[in-house]
N, C-alpha and C. Protein backbone atom coordinates (compact mmCIF):
# COMPACT_ATOMS: atom_id res chain seq x y z
N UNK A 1 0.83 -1.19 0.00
CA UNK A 1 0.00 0.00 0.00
C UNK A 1 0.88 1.26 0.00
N UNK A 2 1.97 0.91 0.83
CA UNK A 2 2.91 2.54 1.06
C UNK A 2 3.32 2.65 -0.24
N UNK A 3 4.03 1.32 -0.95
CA UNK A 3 4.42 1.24 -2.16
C UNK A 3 4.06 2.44 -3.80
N UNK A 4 2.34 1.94 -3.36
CA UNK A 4 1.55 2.31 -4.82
C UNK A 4 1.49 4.06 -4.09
N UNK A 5 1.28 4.25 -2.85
CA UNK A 5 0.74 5.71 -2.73
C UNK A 5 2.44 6.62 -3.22
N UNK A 6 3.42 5.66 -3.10
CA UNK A 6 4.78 6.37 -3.47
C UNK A 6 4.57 6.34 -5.03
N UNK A 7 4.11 5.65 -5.34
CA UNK A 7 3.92 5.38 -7.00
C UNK A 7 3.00 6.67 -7.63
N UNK A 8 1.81 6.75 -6.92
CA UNK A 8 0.61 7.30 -7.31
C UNK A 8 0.59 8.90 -6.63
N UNK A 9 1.52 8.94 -5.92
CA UNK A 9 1.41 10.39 -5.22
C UNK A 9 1.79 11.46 -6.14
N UNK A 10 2.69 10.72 -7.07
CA UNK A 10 2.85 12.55 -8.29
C UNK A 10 1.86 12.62 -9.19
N UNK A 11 0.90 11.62 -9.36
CA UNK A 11 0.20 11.27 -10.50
C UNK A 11 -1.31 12.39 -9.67
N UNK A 12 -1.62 11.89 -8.35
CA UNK A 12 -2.40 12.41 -7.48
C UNK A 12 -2.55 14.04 -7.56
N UNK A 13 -1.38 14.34 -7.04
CA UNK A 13 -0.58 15.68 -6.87
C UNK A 13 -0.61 16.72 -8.41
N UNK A 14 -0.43 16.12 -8.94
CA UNK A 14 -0.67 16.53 -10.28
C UNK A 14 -2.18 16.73 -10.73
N UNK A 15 -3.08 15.88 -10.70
CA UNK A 15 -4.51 16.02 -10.90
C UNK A 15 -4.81 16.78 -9.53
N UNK A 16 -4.88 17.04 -8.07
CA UNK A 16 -5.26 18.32 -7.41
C UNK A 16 -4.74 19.14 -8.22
N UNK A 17 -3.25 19.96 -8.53
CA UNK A 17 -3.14 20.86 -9.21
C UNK A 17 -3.63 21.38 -10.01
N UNK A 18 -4.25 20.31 -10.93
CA UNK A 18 -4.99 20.68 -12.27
C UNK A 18 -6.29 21.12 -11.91
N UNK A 19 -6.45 20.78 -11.26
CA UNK A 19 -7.96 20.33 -10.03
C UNK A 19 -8.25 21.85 -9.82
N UNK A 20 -7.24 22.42 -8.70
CA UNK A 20 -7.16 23.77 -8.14
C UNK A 20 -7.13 25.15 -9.28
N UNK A 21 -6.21 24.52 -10.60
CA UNK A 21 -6.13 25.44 -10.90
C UNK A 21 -6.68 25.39 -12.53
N UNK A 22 -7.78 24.61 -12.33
CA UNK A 22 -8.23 25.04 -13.94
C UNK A 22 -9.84 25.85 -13.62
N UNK A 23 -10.11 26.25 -15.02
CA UNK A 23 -10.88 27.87 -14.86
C UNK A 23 -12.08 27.70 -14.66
N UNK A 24 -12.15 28.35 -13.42
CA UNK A 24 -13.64 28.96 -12.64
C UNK A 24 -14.73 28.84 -13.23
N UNK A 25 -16.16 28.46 -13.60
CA UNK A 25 -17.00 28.59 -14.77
C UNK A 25 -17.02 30.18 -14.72
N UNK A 26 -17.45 30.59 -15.47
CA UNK A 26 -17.65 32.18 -15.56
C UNK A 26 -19.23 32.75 -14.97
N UNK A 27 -19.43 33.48 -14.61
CA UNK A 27 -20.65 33.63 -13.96
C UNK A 27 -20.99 35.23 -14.74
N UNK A 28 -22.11 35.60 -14.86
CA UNK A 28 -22.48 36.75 -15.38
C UNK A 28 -23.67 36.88 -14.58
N UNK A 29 -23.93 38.26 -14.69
CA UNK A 29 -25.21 38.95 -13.87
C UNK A 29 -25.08 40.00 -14.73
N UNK A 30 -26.19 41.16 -14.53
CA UNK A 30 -26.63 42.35 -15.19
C UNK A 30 -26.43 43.06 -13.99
N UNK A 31 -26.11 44.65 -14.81
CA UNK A 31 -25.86 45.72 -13.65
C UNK A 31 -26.88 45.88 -13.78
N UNK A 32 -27.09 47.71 -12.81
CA UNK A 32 -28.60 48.13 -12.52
C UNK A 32 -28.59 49.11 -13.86
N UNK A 33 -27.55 48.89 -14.96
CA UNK A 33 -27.66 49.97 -16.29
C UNK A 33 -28.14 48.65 -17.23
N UNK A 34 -28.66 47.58 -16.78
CA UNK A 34 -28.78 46.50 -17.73
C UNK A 34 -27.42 45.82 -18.73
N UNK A 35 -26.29 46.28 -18.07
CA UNK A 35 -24.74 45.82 -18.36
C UNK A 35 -24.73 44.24 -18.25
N UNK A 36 -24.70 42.87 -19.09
CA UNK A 36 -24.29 42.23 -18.81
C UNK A 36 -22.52 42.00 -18.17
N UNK A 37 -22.39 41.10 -16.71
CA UNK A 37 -20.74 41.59 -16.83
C UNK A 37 -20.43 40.09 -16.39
N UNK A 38 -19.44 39.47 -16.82
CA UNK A 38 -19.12 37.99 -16.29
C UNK A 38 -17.69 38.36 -15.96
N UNK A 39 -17.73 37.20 -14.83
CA UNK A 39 -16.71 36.94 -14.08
C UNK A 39 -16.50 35.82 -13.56
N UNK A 40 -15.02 35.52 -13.43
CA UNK A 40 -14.78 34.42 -12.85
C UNK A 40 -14.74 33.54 -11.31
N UNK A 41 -15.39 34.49 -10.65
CA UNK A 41 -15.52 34.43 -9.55
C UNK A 41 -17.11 34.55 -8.84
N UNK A 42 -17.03 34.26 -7.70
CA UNK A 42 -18.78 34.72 -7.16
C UNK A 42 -19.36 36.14 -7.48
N UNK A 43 -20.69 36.57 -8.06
CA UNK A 43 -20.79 37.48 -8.50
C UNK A 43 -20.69 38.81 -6.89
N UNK A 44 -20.26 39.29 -6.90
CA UNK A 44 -20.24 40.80 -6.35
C UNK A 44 -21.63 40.60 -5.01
N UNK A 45 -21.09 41.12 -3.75
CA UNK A 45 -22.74 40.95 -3.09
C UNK A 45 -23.30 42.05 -3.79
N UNK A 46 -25.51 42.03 -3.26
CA UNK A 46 -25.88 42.93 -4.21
C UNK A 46 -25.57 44.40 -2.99
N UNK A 47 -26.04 45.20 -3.64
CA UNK A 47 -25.50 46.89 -3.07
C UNK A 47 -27.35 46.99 -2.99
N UNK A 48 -27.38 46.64 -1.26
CA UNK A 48 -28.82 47.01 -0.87
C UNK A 48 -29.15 48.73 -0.99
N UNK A 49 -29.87 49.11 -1.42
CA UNK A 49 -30.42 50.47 -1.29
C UNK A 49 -31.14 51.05 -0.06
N UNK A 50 -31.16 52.02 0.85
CA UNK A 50 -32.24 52.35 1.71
C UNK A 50 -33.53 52.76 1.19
N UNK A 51 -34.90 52.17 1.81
CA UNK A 51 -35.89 52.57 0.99
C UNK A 51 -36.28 54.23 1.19
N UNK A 52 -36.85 54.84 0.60
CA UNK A 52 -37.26 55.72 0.19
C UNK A 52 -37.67 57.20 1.71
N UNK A 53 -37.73 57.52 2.12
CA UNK A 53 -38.29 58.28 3.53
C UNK A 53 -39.74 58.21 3.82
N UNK A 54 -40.47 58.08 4.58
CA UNK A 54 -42.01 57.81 4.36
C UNK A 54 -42.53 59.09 4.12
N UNK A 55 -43.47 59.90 3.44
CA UNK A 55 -43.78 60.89 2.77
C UNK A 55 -45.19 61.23 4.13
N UNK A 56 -44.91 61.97 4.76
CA UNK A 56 -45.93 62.61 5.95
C UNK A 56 -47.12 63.70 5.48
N UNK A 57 -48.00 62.99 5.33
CA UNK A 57 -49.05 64.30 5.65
C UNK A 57 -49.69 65.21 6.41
N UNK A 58 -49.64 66.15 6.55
CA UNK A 58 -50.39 67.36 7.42
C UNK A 58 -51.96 66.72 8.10
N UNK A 59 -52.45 66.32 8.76
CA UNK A 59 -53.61 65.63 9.01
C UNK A 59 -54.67 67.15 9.10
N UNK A 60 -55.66 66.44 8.84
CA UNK A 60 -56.87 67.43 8.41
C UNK A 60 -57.18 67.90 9.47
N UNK A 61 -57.64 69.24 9.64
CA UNK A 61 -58.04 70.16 10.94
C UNK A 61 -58.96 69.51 11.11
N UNK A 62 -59.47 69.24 12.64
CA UNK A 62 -60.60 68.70 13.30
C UNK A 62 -61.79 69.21 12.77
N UNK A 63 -61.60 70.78 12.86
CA UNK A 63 -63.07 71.53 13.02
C UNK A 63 -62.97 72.44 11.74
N UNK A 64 -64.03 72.20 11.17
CA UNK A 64 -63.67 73.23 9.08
C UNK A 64 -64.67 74.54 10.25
N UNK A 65 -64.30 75.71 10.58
CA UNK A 65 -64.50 77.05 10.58
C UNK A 65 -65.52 77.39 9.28
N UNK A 66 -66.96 78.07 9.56
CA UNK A 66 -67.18 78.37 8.43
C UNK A 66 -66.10 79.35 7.87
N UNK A 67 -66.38 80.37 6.90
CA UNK A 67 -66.05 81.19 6.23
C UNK A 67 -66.15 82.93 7.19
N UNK A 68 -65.51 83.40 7.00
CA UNK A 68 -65.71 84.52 7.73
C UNK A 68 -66.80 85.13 7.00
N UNK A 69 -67.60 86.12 7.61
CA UNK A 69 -69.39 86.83 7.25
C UNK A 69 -68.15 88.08 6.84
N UNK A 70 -68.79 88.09 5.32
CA UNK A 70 -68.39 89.84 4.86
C UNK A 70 -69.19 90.89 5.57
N UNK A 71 -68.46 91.60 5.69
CA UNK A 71 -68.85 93.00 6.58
C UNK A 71 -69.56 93.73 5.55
N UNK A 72 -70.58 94.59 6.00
CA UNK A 72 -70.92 95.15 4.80
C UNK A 72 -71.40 96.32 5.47
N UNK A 73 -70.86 97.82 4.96
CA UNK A 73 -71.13 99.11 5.52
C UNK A 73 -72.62 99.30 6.03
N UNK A 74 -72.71 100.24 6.72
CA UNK A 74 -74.48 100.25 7.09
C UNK A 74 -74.40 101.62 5.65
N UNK A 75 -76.02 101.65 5.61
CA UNK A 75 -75.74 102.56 4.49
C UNK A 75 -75.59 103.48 5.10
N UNK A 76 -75.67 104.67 3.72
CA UNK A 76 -75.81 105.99 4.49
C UNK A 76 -76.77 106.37 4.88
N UNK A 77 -76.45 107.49 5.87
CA UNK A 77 -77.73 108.08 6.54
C UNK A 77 -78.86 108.82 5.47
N UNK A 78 -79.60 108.62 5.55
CA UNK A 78 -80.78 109.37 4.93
C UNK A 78 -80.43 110.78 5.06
N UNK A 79 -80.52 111.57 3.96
CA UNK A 79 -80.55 113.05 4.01
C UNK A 79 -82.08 113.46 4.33
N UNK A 80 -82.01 114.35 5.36
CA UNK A 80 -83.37 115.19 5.54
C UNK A 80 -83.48 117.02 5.45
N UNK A 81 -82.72 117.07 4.79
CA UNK A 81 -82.60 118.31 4.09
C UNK A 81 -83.95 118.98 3.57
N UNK A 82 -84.01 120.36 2.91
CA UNK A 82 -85.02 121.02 2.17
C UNK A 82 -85.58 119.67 1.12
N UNK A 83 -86.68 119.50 1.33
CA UNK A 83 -87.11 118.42 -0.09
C UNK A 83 -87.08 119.50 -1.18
N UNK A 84 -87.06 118.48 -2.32
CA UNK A 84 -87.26 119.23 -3.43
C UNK A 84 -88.56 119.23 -4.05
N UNK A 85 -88.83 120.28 -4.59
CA UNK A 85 -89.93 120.44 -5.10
C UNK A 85 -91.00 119.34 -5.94
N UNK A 86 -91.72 118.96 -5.23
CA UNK A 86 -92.86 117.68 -5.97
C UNK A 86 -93.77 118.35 -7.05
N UNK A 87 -93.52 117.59 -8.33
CA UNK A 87 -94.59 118.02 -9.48
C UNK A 87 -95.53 116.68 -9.71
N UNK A 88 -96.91 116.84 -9.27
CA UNK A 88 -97.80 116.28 -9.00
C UNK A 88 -98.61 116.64 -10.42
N UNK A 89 -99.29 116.53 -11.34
CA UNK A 89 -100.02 116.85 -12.37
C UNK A 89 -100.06 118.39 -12.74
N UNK A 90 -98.55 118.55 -12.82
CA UNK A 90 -98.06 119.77 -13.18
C UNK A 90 -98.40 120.37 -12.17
N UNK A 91 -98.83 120.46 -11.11
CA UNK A 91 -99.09 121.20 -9.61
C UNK A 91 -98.06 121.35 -8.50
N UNK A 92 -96.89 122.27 -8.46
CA UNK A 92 -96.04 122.41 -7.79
C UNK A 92 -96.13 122.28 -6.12
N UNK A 93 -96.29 121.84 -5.27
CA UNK A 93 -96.03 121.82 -3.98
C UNK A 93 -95.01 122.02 -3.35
């Protein structure tokens, strides 16, 4: 047995080598530009993104206020001055 492993150990030694060092399959993935890219190795970890900020709304006032009442001048005072002359069936008063 010690014999053959003295026999078989360069033959061994030789196939790990070949073993270790023949080529990687190639692996490909797509970037986030739709880039196919291959490589010989494990692809790249992915590049997690943070999601987005949560977008807050103003919450609706409890109580809707009507509308404020337009103000509106009082009129004017009535003039009580000299009247003017009344024409009644051409009859001056």
């Amino acid at each position: 047995m010690n014999r053959l492993l003295k026999i078989a150990a360069p033959a061994l030694a030789a196939i790990g080598v070949l073993a270790v060092t023949a080529p990687a399959e190639a692996r490909c993935w797509y970037d986030s530009y739709g880039n196919q890219i291959c490589r010989r190795g494990p692809p790249p970890p992915p590049v997690y993104y943070a999601p987005p900020p949560p977008v807050y709304y103003a919450p609706p006032p409890r109580y809707y206020a009507p509308p404020p009442r337009a103000y509106y001048a009082p009129p004017p005072p009535r003039y009580y001055g000299p009247s003017r002359p009344v024409v009644n069936f051409g009859v001056t008063f």
